[in-house]
Protein backbone atom coordinates (compact mmCIF):
# COMPACT_ATOMS: atom_id res chain seq x y z
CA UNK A 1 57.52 53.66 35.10
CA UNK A 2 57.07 49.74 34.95
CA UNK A 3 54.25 48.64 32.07
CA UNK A 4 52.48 45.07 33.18
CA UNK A 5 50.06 42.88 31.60
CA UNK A 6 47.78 40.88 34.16
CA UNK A 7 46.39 38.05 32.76
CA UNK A 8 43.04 36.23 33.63
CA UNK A 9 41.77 32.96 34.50
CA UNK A 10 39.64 30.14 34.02
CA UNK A 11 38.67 27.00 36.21
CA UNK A 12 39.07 23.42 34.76
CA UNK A 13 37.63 22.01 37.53
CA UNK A 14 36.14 23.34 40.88
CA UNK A 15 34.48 20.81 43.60
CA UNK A 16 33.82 22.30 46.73
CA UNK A 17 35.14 20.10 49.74
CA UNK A 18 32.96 22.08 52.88
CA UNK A 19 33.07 25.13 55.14
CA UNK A 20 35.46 26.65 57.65
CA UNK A 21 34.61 28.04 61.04
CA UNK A 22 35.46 31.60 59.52
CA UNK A 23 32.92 30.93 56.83
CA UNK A 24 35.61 30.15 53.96
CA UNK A 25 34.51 27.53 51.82
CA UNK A 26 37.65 24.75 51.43
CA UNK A 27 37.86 23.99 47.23
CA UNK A 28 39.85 21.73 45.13
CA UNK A 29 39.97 23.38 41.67
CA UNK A 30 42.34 23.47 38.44
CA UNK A 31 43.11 26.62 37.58
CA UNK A 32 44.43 27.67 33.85
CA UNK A 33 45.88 31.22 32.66
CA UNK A 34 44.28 32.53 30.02
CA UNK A 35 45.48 35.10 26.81
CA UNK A 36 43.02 37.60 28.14
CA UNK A 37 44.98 40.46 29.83
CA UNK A 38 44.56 44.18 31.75
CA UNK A 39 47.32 46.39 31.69
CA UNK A 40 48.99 47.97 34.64
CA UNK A 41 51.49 50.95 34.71
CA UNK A 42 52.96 51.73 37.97
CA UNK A 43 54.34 55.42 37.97
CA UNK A 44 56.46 56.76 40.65
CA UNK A 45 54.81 59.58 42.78
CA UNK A 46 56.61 62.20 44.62
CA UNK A 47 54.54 61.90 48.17
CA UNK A 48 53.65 59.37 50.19
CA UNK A 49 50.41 58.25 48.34
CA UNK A 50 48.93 55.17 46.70
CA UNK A 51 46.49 56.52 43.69
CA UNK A 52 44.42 54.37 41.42
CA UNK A 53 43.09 55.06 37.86
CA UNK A 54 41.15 53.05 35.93
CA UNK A 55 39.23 52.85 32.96
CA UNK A 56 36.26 50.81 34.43
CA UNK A 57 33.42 52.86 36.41
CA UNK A 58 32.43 49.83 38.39
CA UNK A 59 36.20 49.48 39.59
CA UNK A 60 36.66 51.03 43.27
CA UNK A 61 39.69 53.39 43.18
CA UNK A 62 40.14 53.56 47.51
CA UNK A 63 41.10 50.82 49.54
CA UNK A 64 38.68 48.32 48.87
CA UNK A 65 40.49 47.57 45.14
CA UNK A 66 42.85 45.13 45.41
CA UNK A 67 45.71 46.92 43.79
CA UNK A 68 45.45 49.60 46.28
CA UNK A 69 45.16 47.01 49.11
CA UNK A 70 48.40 45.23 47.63
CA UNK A 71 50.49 48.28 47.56
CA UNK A 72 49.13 49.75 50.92
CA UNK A 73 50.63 46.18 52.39
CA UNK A 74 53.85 45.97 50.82
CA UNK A 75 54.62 50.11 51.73
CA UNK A 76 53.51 48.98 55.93
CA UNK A 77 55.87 45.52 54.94
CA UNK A 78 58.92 47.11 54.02
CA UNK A 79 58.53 50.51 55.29
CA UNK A 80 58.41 52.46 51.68
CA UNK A 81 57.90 56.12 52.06
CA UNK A 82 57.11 56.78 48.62
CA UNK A 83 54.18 56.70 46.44
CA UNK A 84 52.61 55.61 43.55
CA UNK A 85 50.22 56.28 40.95
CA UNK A 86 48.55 52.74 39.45
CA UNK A 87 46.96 52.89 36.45
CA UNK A 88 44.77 50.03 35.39
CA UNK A 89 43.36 49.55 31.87
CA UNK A 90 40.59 47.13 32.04
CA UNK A 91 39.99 44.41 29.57
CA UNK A 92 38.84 41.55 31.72
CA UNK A 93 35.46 42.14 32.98
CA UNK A 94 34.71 42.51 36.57
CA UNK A 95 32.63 40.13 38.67
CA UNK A 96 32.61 37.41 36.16
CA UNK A 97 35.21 34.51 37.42
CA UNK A 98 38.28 35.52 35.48
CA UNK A 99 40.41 36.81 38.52
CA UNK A 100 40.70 40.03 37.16
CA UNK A 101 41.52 42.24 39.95
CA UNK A 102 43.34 39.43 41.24
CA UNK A 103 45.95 39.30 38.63
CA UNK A 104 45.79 43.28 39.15
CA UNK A 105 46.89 42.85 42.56
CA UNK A 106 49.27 40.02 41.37
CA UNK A 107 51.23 42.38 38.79
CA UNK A 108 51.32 45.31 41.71
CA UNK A 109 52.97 43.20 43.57
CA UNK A 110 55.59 41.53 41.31
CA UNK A 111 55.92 45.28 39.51
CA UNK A 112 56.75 47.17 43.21
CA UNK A 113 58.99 44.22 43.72
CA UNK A 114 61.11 45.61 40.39
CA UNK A 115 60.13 49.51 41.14
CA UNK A 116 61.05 49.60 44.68
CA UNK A 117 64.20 47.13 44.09
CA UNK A 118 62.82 45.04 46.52
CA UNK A 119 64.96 41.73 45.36
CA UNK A 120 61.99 39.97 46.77
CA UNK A 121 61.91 35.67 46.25
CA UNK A 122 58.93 34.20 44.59
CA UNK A 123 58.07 33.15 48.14
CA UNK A 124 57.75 36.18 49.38
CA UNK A 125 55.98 37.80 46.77
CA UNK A 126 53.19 34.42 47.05
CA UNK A 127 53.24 35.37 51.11
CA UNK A 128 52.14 39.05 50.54
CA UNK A 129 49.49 37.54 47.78
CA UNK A 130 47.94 35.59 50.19
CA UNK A 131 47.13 37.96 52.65
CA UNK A 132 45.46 39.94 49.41
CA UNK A 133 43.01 37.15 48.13
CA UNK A 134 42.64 33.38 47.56
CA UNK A 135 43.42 33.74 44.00
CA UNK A 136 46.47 35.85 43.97
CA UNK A 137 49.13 33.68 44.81
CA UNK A 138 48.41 31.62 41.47
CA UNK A 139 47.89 34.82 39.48
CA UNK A 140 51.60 35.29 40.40
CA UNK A 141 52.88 31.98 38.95
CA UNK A 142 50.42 31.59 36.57
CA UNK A 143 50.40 28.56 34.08
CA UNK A 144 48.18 25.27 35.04
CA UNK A 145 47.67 24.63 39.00
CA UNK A 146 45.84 22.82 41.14
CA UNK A 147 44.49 24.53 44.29
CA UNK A 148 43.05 23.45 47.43
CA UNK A 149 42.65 24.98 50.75
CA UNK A 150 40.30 28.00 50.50
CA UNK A 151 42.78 28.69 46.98
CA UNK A 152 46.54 29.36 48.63
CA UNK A 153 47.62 25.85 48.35
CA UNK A 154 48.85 25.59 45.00
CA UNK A 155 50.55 22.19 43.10
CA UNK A 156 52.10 23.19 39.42
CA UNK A 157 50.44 20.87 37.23
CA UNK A 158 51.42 19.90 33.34
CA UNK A 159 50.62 22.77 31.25
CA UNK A 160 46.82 22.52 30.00
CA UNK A 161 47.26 23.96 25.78
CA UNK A 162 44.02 24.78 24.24
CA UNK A 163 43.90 27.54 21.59
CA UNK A 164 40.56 27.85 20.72
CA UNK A 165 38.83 29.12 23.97
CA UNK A 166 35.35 31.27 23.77
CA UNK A 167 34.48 33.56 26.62
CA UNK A 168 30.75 35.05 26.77
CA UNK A 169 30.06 37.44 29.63
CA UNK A 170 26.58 37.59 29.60
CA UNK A 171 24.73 41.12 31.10
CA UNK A 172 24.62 39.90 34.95
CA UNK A 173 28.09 39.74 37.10
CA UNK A 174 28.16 37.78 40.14
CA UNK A 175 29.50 38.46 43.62
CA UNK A 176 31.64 35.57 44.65
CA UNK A 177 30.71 35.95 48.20
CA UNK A 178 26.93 35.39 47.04
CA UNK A 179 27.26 32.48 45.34
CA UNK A 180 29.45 31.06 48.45
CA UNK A 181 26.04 32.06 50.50
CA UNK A 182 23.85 30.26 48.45
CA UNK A 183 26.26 26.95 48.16
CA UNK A 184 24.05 24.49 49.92
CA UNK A 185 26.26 21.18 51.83
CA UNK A 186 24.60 18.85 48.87
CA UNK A 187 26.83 21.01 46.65
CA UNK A 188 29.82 19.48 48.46
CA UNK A 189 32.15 17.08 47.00
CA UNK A 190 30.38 16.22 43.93
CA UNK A 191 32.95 15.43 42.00
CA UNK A 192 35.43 13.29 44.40
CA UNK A 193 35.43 10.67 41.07
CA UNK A 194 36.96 13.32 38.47
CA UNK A 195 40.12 12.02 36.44
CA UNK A 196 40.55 15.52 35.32
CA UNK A 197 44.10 15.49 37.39
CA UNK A 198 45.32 12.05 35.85
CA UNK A 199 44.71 13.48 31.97
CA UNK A 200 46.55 16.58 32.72
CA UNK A 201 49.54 14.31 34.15
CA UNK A 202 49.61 12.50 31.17
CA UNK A 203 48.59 15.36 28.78
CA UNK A 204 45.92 14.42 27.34
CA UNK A 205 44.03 17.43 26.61
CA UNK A 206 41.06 16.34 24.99
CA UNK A 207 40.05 14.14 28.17
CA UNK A 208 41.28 16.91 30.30
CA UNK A 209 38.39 19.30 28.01
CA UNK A 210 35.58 16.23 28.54
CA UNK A 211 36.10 16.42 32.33
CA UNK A 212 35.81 20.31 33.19
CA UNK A 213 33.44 20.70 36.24
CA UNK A 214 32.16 23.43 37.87
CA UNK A 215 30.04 23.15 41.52
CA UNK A 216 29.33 26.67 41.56
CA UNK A 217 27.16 26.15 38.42
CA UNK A 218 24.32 25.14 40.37
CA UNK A 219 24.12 28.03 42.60
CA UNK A 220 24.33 30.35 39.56
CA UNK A 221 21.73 28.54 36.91
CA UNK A 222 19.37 28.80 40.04
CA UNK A 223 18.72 32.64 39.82
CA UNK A 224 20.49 32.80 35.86
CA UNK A 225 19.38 29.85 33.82
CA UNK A 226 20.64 31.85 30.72
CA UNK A 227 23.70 30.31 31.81
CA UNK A 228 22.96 26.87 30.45
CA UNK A 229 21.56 28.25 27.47
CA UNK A 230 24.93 29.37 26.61
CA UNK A 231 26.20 26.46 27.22
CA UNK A 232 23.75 24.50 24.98
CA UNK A 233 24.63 27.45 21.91
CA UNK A 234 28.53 26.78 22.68
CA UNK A 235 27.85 22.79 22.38
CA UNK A 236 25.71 23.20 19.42
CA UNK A 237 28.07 25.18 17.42
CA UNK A 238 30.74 22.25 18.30
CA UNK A 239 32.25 23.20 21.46
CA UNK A 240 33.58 19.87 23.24
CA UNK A 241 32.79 21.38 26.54
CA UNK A 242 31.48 24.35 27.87
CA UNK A 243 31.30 25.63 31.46
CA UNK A 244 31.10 28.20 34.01
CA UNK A 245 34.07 29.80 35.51
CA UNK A 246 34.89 30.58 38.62
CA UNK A 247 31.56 32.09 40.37
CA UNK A 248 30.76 33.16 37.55
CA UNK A 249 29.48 34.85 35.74
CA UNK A 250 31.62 34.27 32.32
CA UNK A 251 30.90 31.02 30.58
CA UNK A 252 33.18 29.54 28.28
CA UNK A 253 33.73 26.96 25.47
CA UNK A 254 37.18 24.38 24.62
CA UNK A 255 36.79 24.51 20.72
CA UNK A 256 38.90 21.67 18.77
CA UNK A 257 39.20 24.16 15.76
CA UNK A 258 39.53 27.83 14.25
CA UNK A 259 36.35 27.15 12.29
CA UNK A 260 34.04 26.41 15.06
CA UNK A 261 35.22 29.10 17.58
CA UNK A 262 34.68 31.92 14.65
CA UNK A 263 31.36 30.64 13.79
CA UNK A 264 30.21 30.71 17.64
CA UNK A 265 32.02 33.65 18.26
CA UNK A 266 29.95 35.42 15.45
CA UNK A 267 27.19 34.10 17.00
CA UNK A 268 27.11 35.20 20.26
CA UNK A 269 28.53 38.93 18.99
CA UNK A 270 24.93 38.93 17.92
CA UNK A 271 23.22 38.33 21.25
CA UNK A 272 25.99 39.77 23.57
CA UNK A 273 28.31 43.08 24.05
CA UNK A 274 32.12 40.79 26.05
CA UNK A 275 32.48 37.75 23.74
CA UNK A 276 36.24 36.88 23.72
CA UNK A 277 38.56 34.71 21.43
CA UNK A 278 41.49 33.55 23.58
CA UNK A 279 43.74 30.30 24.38
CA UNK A 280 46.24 29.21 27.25
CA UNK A 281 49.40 30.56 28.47
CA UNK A 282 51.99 29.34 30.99
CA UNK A 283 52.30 32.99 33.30
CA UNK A 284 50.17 35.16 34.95
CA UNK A 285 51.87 38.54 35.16
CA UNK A 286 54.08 40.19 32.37
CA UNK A 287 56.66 42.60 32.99
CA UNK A 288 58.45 45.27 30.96
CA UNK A 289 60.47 48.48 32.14
């Protein structure tokens, strides 16, 4: 048995840059592990099979979850004929711009790489991540990237170190592919003037906080304007930024202090059931045998 921890995500910065003939929106984004992780255990089977278990309802255990979908293509890949039982313990919510089941598929892959003594290069494991999702090739390195392309084009950046970071998943989730639906073309490249890239160069971390942007938050705020007034609670209680992630549906505060992040997190523990105290980290998938 291999034990993993899958860490999520947040985005620094998203601008959307336009569309694709296949639909795909193109993005250039900043994307930052997080201390927020799921844990995987990947159990050898005797047959052929791939089975999921999870402690999430709303998580699909066939071949529409990612994990399943990861280990289905690396057994057709390299011709495995045995199986595999993949047991996922949820802590990142679902459907809320984190990358959870992205990093799930991201520490499948790395963990059959070890299980099935694959030897496989860091290459090769990013190859079979692409063909998975957008967001699972930096869930493999983890750390502070940019990204550009429809995601798979990633640059290692400077860390990004902040460690007092507020999550608050308020009661809706969002499907990514809706927002992308409802991304109009005067969402597009809204912020082509963002130093956000320069302060992370020269690590500067409090301008790198002051510059987060998110496109998507327009889409969202337009059918969940609770969004902002998150946002407004997080500044008030002396976040220096707050913003959506992702597509959503998570927003989150950069607090310059202990003090502040306990006194919002107590806050919002009040009003909502997924409020999370976490901080950066330089990987995206943890291993132990």
């Amino acid at each position: 048995m291999i034990k993993l921890y899958s860490y999520g995500k947040i985005n620094l910065f998203l601008d959307v840059k336009g569309k694709l003939e296949n639909g795909y929106h193109t993005i250039r984004t900043v994307m930052q592990s997080i201390d927020l992780y799921d844990e995987i255990q990947l159990i050898p089977a005797e047959d052929n099979k791939i089975l999921i278990d999870c402690n999430c309802p709303s998580i699909p255990l066939n071949e529409k979850n990612t994990c399943y979908k990861a280990a289905s293509h690396i057994k057709e890949k390299y011709h495995i004929n045995t199986g595999v039982i993949i047991k996922i313990n949820k802590v990142i919510p679902p459907e809320a711009g984190l990358a959870g089941g992205s990093s799930n598929s991201a520490a499948v892959i790395k963990g059959l790489n070890r299980l099935w003594k694959l030897n496989l290069s860091v290459e090769e494991l990013l190859s079979i991540g692409v063909n998975i999702g957008a967001d699972v090739p930096f869930c493999i390195n983890g750390g502070t990237y940019m990204a550009e392309g429809i995601g798979e084009k990633l640059t290692k950046l400077n860390d990004f170190k902040w460690d007092c970071i507020l999550l608050v998943k308020p009661e809706f989730s969002m499907s990514t592919a809706f927002v992308y639906n409802n991304l109009t073309t005067d969402n597009y490249n809204l912020y082509t003037d963002n130093k956000i890239i320069h302060y992370i160069k020269h690590d500067d971390y409090l301008s790198t906080a002051k510059s987060t942007a998110n496109t998507l938050e327009k889409v969202v705020e337009k059918f969940h304007p609770e969004i902002n007034d998150i946002k407004n609670i997080m500044l008030q209680k002396g976040a220096v930024s707050s913003l959506m992630t992702g597509s959503g549906s998570v927003i989150y505060g950069l607090f310059s202090d202990m003090k502040s992040l306990n006194s919002a997190y107590d806050a919002f523990k009040d009003i909502y059931h997924q409020v999370y105290r976490t901080r950066t980290n330089t990987f995206g998938v943890e291993i132990f045998d």
